[in-house]
Protein backbone atom coordinates (compact mmCIF):
# COMPACT_ATOMS: atom_id res chain seq x y z
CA UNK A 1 -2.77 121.04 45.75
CA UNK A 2 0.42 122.33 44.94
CA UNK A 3 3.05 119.97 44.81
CA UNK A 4 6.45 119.46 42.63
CA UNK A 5 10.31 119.69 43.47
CA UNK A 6 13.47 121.44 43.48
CA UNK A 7 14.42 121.21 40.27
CA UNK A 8 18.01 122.51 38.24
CA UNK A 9 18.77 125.56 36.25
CA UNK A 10 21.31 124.39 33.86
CA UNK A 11 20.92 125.80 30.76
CA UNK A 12 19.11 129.18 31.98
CA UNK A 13 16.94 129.87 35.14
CA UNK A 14 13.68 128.98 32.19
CA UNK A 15 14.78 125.31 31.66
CA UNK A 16 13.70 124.66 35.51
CA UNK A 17 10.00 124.50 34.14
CA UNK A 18 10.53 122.21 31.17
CA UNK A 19 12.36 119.69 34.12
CA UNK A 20 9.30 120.43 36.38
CA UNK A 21 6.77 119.86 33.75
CA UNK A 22 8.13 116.51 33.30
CA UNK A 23 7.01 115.34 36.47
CA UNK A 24 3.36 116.49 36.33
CA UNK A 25 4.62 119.56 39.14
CA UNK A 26 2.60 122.28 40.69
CA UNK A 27 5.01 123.49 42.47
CA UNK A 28 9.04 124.50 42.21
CA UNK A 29 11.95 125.70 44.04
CA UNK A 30 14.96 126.81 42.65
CA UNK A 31 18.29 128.15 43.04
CA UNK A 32 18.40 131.02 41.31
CA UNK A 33 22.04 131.03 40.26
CA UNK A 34 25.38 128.57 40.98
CA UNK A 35 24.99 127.92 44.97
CA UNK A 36 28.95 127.11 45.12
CA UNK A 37 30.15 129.83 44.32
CA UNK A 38 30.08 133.69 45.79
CA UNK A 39 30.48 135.53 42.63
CA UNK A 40 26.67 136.03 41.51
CA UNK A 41 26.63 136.83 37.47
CA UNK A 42 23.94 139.87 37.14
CA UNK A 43 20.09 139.18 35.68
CA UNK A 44 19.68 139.98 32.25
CA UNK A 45 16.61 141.41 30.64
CA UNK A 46 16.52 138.84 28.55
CA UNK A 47 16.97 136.11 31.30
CA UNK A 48 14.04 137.32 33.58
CA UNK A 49 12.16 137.70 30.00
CA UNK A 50 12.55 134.29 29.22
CA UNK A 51 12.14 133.00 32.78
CA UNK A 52 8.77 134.74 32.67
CA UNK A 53 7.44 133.86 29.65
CA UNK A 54 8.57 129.71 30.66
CA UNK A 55 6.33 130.58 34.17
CA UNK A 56 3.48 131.72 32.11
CA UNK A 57 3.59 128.69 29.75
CA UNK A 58 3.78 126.33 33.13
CA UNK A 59 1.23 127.62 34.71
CA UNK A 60 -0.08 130.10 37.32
CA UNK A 61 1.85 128.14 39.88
CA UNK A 62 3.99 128.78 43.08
CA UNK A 63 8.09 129.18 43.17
CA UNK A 64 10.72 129.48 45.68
CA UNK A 65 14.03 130.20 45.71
CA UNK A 66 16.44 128.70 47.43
CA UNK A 67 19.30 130.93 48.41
CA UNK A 68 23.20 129.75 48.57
CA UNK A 69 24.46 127.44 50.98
CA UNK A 70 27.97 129.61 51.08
CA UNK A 71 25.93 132.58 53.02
CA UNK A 72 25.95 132.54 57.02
CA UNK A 73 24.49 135.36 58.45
CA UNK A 74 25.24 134.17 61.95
CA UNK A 75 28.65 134.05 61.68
CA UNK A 76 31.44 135.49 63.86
CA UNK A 77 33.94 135.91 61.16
CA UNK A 78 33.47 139.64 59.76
CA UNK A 79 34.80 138.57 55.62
CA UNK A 80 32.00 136.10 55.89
CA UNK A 81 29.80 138.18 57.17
CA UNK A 82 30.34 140.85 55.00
CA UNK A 83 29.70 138.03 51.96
CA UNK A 84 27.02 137.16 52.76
CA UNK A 85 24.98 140.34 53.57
CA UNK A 86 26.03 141.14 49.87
CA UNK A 87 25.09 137.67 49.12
CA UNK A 88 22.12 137.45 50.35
CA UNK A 89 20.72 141.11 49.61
CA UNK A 90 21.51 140.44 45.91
CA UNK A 91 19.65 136.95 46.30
CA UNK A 92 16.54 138.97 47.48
CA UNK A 93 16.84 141.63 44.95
CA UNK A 94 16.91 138.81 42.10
CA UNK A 95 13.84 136.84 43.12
CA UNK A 96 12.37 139.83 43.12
CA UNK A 97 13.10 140.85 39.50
CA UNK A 98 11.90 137.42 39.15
CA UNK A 99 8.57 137.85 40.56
CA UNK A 100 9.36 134.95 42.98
CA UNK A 101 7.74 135.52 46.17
CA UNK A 102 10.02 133.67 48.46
CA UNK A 103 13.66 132.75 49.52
CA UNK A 104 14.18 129.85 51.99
CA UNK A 105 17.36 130.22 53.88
CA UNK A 106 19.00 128.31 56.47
CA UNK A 107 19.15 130.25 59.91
CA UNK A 108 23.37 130.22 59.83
CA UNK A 109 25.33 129.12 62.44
CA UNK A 110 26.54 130.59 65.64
CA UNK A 111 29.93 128.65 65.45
CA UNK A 112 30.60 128.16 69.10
CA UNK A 113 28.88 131.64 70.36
CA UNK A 114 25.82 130.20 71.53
CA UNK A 115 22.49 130.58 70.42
CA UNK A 116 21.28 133.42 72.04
CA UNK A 117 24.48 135.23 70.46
CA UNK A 118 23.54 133.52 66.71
CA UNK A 119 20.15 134.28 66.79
CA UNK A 120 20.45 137.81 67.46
CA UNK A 121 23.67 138.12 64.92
CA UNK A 122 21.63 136.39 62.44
CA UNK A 123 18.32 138.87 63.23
CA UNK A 124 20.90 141.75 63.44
CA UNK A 125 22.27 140.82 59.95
CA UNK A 126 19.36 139.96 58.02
CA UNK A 127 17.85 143.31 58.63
CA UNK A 128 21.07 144.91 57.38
CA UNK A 129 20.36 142.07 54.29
CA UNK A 130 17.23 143.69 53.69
CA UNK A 131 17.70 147.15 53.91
CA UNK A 132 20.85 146.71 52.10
CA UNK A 133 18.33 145.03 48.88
CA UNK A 134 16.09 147.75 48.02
CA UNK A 135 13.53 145.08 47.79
CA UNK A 136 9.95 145.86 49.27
CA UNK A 137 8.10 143.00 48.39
CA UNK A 138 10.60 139.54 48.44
CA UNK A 139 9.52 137.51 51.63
CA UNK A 140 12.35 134.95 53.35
CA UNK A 141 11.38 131.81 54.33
CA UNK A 142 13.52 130.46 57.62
CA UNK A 143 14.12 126.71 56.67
CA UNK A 144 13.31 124.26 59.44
CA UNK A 145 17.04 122.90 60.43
CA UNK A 146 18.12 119.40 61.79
CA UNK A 147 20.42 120.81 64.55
CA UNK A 148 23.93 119.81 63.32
CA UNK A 149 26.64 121.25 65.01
CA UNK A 150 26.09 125.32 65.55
CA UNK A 151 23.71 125.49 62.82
CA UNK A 152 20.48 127.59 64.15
CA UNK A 153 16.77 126.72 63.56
CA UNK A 154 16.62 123.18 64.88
CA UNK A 155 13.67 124.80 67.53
CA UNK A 156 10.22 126.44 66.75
CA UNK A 157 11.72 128.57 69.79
CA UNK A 158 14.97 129.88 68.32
CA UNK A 159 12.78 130.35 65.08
CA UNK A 160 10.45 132.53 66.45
CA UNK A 161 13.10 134.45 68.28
CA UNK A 162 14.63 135.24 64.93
CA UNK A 163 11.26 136.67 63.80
CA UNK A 164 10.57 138.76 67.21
CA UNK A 165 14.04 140.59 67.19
CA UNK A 166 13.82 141.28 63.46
CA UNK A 167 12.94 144.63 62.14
CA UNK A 168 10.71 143.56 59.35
CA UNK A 169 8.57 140.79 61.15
CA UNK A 170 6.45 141.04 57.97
CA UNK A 171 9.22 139.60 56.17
CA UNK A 172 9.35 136.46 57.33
CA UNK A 173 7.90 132.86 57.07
CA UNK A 174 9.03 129.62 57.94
CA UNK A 175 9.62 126.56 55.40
CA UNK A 176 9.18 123.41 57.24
CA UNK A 177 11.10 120.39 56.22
CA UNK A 178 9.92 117.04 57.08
CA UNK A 179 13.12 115.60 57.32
CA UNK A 180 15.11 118.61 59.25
CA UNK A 181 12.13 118.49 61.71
CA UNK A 182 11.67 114.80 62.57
CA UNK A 183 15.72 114.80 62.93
CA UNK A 184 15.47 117.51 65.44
CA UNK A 185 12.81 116.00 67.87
CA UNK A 186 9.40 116.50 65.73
CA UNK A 187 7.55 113.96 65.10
CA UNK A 188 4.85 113.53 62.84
CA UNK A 189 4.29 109.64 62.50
CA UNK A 190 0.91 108.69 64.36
CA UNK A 191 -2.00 111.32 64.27
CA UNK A 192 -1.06 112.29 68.15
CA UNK A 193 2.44 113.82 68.16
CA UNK A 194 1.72 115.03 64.74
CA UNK A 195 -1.01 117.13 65.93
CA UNK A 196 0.83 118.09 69.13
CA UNK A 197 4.13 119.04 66.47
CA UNK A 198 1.73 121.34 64.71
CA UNK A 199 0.06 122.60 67.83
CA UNK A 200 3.50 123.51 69.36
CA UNK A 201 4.37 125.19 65.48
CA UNK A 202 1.06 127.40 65.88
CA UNK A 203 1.89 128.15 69.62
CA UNK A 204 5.08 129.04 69.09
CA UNK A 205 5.42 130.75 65.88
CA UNK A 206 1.87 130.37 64.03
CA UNK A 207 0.56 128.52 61.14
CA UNK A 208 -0.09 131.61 59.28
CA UNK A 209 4.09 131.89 58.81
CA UNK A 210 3.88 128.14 57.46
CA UNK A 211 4.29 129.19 53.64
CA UNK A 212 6.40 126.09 52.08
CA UNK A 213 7.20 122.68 52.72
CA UNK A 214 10.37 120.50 51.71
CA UNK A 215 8.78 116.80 51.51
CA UNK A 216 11.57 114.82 52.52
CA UNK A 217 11.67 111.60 54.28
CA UNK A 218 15.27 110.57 56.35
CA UNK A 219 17.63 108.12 56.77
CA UNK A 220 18.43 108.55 60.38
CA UNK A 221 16.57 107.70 63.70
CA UNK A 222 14.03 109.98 65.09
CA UNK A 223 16.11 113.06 66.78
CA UNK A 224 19.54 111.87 65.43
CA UNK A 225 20.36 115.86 64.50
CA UNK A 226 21.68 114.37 61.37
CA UNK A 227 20.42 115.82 57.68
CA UNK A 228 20.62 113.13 55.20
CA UNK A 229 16.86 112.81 53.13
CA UNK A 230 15.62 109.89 51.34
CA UNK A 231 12.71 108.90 49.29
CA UNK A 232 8.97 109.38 50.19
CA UNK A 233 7.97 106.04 52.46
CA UNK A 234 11.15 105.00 52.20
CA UNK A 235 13.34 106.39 55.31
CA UNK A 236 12.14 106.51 59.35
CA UNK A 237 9.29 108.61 58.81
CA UNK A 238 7.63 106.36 56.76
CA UNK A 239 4.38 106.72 54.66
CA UNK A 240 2.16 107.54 58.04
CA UNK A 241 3.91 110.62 57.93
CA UNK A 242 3.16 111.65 54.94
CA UNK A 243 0.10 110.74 54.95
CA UNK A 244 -0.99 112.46 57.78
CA UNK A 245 0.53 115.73 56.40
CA UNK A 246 -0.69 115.63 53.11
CA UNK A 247 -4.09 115.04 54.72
CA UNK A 248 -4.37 117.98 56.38
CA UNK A 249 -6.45 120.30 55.05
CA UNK A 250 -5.08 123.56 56.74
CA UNK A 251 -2.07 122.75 54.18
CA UNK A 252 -3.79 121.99 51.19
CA UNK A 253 -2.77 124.75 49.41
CA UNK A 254 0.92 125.53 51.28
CA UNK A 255 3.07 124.56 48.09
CA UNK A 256 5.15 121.23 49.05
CA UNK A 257 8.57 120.57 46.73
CA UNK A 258 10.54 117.39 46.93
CA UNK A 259 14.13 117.80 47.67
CA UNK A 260 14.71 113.84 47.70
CA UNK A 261 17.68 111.84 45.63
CA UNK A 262 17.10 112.68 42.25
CA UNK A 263 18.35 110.37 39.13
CA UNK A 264 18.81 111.75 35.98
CA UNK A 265 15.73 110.71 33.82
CA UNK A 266 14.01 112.51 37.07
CA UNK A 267 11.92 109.19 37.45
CA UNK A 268 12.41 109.22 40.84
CA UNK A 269 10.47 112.90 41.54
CA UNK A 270 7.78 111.16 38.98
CA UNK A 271 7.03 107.89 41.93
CA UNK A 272 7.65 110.45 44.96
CA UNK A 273 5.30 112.85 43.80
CA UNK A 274 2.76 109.58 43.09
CA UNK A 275 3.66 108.51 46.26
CA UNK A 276 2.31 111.73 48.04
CA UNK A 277 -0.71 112.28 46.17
CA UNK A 278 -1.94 108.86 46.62
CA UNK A 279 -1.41 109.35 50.51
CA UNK A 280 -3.67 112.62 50.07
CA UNK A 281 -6.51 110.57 49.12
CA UNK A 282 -9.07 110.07 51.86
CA UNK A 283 -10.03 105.89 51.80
């Protein structure tokens, strides 16, 4: 079972595993440079060096990337979109110096053009993104979205549009996060509608482009469109949820990272990540 949390790269893209190790993770997502800002500071031989020889010492484990929040590939506004092709082409080309193998992004937004507009400016983009990289082997993960505003991704539907008017189908994956999901209409709580959410997933897109999870649990009502997470048992989803996920055996090894409130001492990832692997035990 891999399972860990998003976890920061102050001090160098390497100290993200002594932070992870602290909590016991198996798995880790990352950003893989400062998400506020556009300017992206080149890799270093040394950097990727010491960011591999950190992996090595953690263990033969998974990582994501996460890429910046900044980038909107759906967007109407040329400068922007012109950022963040550049953006997000250089974010593939350094996970793949990296070695990462994937780099969950939020769908955009369509900012009052419609959906069927976003999602095929955001397809339309993306495959400019990628060609644009150089990168051949760097997979991105579409992130699971709440439904906020214009932002796209909210449906398995407009997700698996994205995929079908892409260029490089073979690209893409999904990350599915518990918290973006339930707040958009998907609910997992009771064994019934969580095996109908998951049938609808495979019907619609296919469990075989389910390659990360964010375990997050919510603040908000069930389909409030609102993204705010909380701790593990603690929000609306509760520890039925969870449990029911993390019992699955289709996902046992899909990698699963916490992106939850996080003190500083990182105690909290410690009792979420207890919290989940206790609820994976079969009574």
């Amino acid at each position: 079972m891999y399972l860990g949390a998003h976890m920061s790269i102050a001090g160098g893209l390497h100290m993200a595993f002594e932070r992870i190790g602290m909590v016991g993770g198996t798995a880790l997502q990352i950003f893989t440079r400062n998400q506020r800002q556009w300017k992206i500071p080149p890799l270093t031989g040394y950097d990727i060096e010491l960011f591999s020889m950190a992996w090595e010492q953690w263990g033969n484990h998974p990582i994501a990337a996460h890429d910046s929040y900044l980038i909107n590939l759906a967007s109407n506004k040329p400068e922007q979109v012109d950022r963040s092709i550049l953006g997000f082409a250089e974010e593939l080309r350094r996970i793949e110096a990296l070695s990462v193998s994937w780099l969950v992004t939020h769908p955009g937004s369509h900012l009052g053009d419609g959906v069927e507009v976003g999602v095929a400016r955001y397809a339309a983009n993306l495959d400019i993104a990628i060609e644009q990289s150089g990168t051949k082997t760097a997979m991105v993960l579409l992130e699971t979205t709440a439904g906020q505003g214009t932002n796209l991704g909210s449906t398995f539907e407009e997700l698996a549009a994205i995929i079908q008017v892409s260029k490089y189908p073979e690209r893409l994956g999904v990350c599915y996060d518990t918290c973006h999901t339930f707040a958009a209409g998907y609910d997992i709580r009771t064994p019934e509608v969580y095996a109908a959410t998951f049938a609808a997933f495979d019907r619609t897109i296919g469990l075989d482009r389910l390659k990360f999870f964010h375990m997050n649990d919510t603040k908000n009502e069930f389909n409030s469109h609102k993204d705010r997470h909380e701790h593990i048992g603690k929000g609306t989803i509760g520890l039925d949820g969870f449990r029911n996920l993390m019992q699955d055996a289709r996902f046992t090894d899909v990698p699963k990272t916490l992106e939850t409130p996080k003190d500083k001492n990182l105690q909290d990832d410690i009792r979420n990540l207890q919290t989940l692997r206790e609820l994976a035990q079969k009574i």
